[in-house]
Protein backbone atom coordinates (compact mmCIF):
# COMPACT_ATOMS: atom_id res chain seq x y z
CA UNK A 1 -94.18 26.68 -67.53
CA UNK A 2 -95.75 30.73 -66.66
CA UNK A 3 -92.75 33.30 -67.01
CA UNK A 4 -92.79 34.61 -63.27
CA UNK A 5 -95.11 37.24 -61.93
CA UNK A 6 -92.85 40.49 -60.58
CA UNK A 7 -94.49 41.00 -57.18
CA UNK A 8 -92.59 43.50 -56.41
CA UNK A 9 -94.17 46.03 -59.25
CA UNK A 10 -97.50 44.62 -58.42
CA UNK A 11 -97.64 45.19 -54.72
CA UNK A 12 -95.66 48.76 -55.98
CA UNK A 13 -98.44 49.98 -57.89
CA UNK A 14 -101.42 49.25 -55.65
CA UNK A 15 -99.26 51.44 -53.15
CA UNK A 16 -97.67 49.09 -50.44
CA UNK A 17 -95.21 50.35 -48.51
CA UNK A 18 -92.44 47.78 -48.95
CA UNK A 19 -89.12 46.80 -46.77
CA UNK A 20 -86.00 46.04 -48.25
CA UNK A 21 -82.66 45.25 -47.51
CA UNK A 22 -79.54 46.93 -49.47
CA UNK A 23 -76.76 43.99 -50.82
CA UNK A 24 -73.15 44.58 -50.97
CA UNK A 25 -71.63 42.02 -49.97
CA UNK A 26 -70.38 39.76 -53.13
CA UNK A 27 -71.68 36.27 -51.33
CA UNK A 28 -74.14 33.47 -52.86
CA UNK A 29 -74.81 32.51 -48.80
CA UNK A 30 -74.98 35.84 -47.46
CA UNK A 31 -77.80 36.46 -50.55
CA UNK A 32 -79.57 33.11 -49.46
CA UNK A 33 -79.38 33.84 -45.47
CA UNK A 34 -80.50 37.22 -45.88
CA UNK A 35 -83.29 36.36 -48.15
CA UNK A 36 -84.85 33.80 -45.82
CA UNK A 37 -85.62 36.89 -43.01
CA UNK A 38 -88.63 38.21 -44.84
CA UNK A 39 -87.86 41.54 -46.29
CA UNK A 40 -90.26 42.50 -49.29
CA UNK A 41 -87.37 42.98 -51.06
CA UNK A 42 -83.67 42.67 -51.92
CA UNK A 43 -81.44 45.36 -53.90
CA UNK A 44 -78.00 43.92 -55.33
CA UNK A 45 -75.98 47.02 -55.91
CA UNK A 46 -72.86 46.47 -58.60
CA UNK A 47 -72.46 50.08 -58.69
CA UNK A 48 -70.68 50.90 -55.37
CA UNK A 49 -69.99 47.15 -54.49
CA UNK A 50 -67.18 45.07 -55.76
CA UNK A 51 -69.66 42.71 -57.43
CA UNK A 52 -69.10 42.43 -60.87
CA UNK A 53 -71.54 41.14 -63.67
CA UNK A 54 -70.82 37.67 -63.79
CA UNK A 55 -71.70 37.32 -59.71
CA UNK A 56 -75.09 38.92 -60.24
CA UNK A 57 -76.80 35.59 -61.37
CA UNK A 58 -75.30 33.70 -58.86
CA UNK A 59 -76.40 35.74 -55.84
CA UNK A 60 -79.93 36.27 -57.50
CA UNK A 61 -80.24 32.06 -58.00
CA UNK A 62 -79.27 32.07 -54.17
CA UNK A 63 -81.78 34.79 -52.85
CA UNK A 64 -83.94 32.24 -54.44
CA UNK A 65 -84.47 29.95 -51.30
CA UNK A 66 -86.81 33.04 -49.98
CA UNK A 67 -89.49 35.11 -50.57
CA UNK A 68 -88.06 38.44 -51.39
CA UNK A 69 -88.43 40.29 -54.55
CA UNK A 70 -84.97 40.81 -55.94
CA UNK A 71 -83.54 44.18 -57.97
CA UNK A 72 -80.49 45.10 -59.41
CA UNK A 73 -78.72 48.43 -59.76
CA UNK A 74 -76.27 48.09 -62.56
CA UNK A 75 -72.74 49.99 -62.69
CA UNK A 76 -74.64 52.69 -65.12
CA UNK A 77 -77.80 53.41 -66.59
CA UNK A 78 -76.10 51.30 -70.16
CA UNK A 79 -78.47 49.27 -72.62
CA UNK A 80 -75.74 46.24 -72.01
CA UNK A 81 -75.34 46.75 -68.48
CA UNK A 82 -79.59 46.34 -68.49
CA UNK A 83 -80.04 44.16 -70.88
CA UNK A 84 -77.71 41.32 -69.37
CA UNK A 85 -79.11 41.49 -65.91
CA UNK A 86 -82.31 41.62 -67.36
CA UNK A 87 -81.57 37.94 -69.18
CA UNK A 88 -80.47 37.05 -66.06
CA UNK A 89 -83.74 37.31 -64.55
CA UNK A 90 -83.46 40.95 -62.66
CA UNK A 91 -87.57 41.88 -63.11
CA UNK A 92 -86.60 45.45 -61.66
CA UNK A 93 -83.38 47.29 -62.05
CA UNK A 94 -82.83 50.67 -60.30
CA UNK A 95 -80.70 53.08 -62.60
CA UNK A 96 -78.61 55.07 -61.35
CA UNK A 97 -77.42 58.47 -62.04
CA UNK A 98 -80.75 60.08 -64.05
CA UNK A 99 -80.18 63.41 -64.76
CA UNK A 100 -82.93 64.22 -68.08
CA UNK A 101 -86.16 63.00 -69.29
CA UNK A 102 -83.92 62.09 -72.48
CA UNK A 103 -82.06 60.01 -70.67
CA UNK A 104 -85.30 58.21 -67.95
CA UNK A 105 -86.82 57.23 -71.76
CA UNK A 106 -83.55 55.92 -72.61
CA UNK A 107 -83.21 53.63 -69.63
CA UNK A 108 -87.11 52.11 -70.11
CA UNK A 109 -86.09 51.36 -73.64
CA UNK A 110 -83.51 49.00 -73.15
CA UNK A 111 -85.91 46.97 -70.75
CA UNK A 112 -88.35 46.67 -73.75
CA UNK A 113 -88.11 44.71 -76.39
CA UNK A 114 -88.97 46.33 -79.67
CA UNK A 115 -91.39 47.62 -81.17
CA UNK A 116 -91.39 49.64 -78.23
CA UNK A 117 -87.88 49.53 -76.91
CA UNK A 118 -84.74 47.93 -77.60
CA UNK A 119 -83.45 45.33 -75.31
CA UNK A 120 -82.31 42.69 -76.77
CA UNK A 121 -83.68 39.06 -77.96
CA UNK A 122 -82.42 36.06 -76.32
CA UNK A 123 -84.42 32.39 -75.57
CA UNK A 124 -82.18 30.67 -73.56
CA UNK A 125 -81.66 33.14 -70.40
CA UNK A 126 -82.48 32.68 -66.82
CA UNK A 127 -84.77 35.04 -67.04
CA UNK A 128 -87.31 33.04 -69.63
CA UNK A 129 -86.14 29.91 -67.76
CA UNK A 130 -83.57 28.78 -70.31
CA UNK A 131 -86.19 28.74 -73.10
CA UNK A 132 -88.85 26.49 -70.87
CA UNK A 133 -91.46 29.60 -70.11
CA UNK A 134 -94.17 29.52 -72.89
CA UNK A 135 -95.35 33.15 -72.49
CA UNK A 136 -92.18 34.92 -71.65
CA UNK A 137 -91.93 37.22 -74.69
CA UNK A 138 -95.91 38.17 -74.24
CA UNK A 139 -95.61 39.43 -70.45
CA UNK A 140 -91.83 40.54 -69.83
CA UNK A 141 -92.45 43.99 -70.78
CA UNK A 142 -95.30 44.79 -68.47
CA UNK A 143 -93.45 42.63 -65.97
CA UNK A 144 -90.27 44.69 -65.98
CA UNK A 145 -89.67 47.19 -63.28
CA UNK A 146 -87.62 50.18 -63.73
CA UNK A 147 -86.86 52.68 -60.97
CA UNK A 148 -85.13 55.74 -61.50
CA UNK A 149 -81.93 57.04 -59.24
CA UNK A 150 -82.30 61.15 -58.70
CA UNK A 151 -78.79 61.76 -57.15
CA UNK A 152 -78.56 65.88 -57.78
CA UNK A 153 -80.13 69.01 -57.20
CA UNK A 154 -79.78 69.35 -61.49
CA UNK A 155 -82.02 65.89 -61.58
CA UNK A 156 -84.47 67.22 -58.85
CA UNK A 157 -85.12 70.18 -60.93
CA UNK A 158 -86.12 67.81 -63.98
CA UNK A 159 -88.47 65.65 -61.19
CA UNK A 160 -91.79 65.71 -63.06
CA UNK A 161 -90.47 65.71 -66.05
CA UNK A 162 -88.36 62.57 -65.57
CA UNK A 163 -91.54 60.58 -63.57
CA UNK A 164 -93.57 61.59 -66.99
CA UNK A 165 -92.25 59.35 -69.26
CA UNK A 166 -94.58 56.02 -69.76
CA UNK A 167 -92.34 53.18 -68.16
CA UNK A 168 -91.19 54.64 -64.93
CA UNK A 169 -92.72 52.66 -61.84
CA UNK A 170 -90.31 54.81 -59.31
CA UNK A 171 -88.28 57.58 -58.29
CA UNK A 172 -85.30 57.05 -56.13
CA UNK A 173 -83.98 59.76 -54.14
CA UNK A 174 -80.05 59.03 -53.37
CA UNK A 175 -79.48 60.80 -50.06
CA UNK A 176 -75.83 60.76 -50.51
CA UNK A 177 -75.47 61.79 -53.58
CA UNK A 178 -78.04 64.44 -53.26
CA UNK A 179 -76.26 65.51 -49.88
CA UNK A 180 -72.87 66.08 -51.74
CA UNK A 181 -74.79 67.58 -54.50
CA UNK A 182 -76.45 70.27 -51.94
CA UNK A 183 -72.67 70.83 -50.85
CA UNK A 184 -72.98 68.96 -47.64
CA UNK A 185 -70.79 65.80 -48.71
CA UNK A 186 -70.89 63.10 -45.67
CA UNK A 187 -73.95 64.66 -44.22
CA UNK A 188 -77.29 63.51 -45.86
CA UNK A 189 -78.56 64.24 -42.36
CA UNK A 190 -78.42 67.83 -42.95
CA UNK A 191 -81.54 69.89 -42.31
CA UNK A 192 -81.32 71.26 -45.58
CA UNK A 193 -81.19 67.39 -47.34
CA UNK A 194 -83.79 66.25 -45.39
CA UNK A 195 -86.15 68.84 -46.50
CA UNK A 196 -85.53 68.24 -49.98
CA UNK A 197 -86.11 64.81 -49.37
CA UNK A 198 -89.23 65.56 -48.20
CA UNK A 199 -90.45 67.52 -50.86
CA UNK A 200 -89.11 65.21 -53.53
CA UNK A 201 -91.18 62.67 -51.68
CA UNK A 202 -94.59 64.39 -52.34
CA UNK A 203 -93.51 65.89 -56.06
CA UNK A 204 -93.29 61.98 -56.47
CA UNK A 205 -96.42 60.88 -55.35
CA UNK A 206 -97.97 64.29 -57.40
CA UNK A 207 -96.68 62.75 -60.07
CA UNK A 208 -98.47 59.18 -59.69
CA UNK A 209 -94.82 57.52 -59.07
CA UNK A 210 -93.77 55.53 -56.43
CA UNK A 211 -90.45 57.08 -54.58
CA UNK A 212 -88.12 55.04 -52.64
CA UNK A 213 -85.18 55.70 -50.61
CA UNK A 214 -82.19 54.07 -49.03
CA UNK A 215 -82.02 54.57 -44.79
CA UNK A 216 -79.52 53.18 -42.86
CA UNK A 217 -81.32 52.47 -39.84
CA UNK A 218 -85.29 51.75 -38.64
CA UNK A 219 -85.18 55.37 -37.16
CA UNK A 220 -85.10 57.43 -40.69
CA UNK A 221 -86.43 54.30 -42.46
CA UNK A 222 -89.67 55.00 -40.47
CA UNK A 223 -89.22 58.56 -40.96
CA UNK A 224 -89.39 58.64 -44.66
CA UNK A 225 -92.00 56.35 -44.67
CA UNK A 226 -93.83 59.07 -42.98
CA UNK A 227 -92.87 61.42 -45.69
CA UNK A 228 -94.55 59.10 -48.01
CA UNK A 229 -91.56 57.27 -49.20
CA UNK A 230 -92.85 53.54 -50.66
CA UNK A 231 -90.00 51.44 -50.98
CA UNK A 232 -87.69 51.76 -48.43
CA UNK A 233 -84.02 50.27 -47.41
CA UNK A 234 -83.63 49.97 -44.03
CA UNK A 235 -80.01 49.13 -44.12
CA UNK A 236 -77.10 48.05 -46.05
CA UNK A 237 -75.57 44.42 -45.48
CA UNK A 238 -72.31 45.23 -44.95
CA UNK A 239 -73.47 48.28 -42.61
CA UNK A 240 -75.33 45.95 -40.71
CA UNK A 241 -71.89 43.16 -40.42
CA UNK A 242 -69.66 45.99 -39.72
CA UNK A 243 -71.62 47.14 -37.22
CA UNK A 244 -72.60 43.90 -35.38
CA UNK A 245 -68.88 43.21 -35.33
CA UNK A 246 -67.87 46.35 -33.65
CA UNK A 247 -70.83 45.90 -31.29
CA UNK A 248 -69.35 42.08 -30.06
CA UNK A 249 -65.64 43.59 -29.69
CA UNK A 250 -66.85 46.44 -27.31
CA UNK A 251 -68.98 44.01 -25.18
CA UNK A 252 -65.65 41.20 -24.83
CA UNK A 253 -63.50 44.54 -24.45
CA UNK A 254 -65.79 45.79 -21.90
């Protein structure tokens, strides 16, 4: 048995713009339904989601049944935190919270196993099929994906430094985040957040990086694909329940 090819990176690198879907929600069959619609990819957040460790395998095993690509965002950007979703078969993790080059070189590292990193060794994992791959060790390195969370005006200023270090596939630009950081908290619409967003977008590309960005609707999803953005989120799951809800009260209340 062939350890699994990351589509995801691959179709990354050769510069495909690439759909996803952002996963809350802490449900196996919402992971399974939602991976049978067709977006390029799924992102299971356990930072700002009540989903804790030992549910990430479970919902990744379910958004098996379709064809998405699958990341994770752990809690931190924490050699443990990466190294056990990595074993449990994550091939691309976004990392929150990267403020340094120091600390981007840090987070490739613990997807590597050494000599050139230090993640570490396990045979029996989901992610080398319980021990039944016969080339596992050989490719997982250059099959990892790591993407890099920029959340603050501090991390933009360290952009092309950060996207320099060998390992990083892509920059993520956290609109929130960044809008708080700008001192317009609750407004990542803000003219002034959108520029930078902009900009950040091209500094990316400059650099030879993919960026990628969280929208929560088509409208700026197609917007900051304009901007150059590569892999994009066109909404969250929860966002999207919430909001179908509410939509189905006001028509039976109409």
């Amino acid at each position: 048995m062939q350890a699994p090819k990351n589509e995801f990176k691959h179709r990354l690198l050769a510069g495909e713009i690439l759909h996803g879907l952002w996963m809350s929600i802490a449900s196996p069959q919402t992971a399974e339904a939602l991976s049978l619609l067709g977006f390029d990819w799924l992102l299971f957040d356990t930072e700002h989601s009540p989903v804790e460790l030992a549910a990430v395998q479970p919902l990744l095993q379910a958004a098996s049944a379709g064809k998405s690509s699958h990341a994770v965002r752990p809690a931190w950007n924490d050699k443990v935190l990466l190294k056990r979703v990595l074993d449990m078969g994550a091939q691309t993790v976004l990392v929150p919270f990267v403020q340094t080059q120091a600390e981007a070189a840090a987070a490739v590292a613990a997807t590597r196993y050494p000599p050139t990193g230090i993640r570490g060794v396990s045979g029996s994992t989901r992610a080398s099929r319980f021990g039944l791959t016969s080339d596992y060790f050989a490719v997982a390195d250059e099959e990892i994906c790591v993407l890099l969370q920029l959340e603050t005006t501090e991390a933009l200023q360290q952009l092309e430094a950060i996207a320099s270090v060998d390992g990083v596939d892509g920059i993520f630009i956290g609109p929130s985040d960044l809008a708080a950081s700008m001192g317009h908290l609750g407004k990542p619409g803000h003219a002034d957040v959108q520029e930078a967003l902009r900009e950040a977008a091209g500094r990316i590309l400059a650099c030879g990086k993919a960026p990628g960005i969280l929208a929560t609707n088509a409208t700026d999803a197609r917007r900051y694909i304009d901007w150059g953005f590569r892999f994009v989120a066109g909404s969250v799951d929860m966002g999207i329940l919430v909001n179908g809800a509410r939509t189905v009260l006001a028509e039976l209340r109409s």
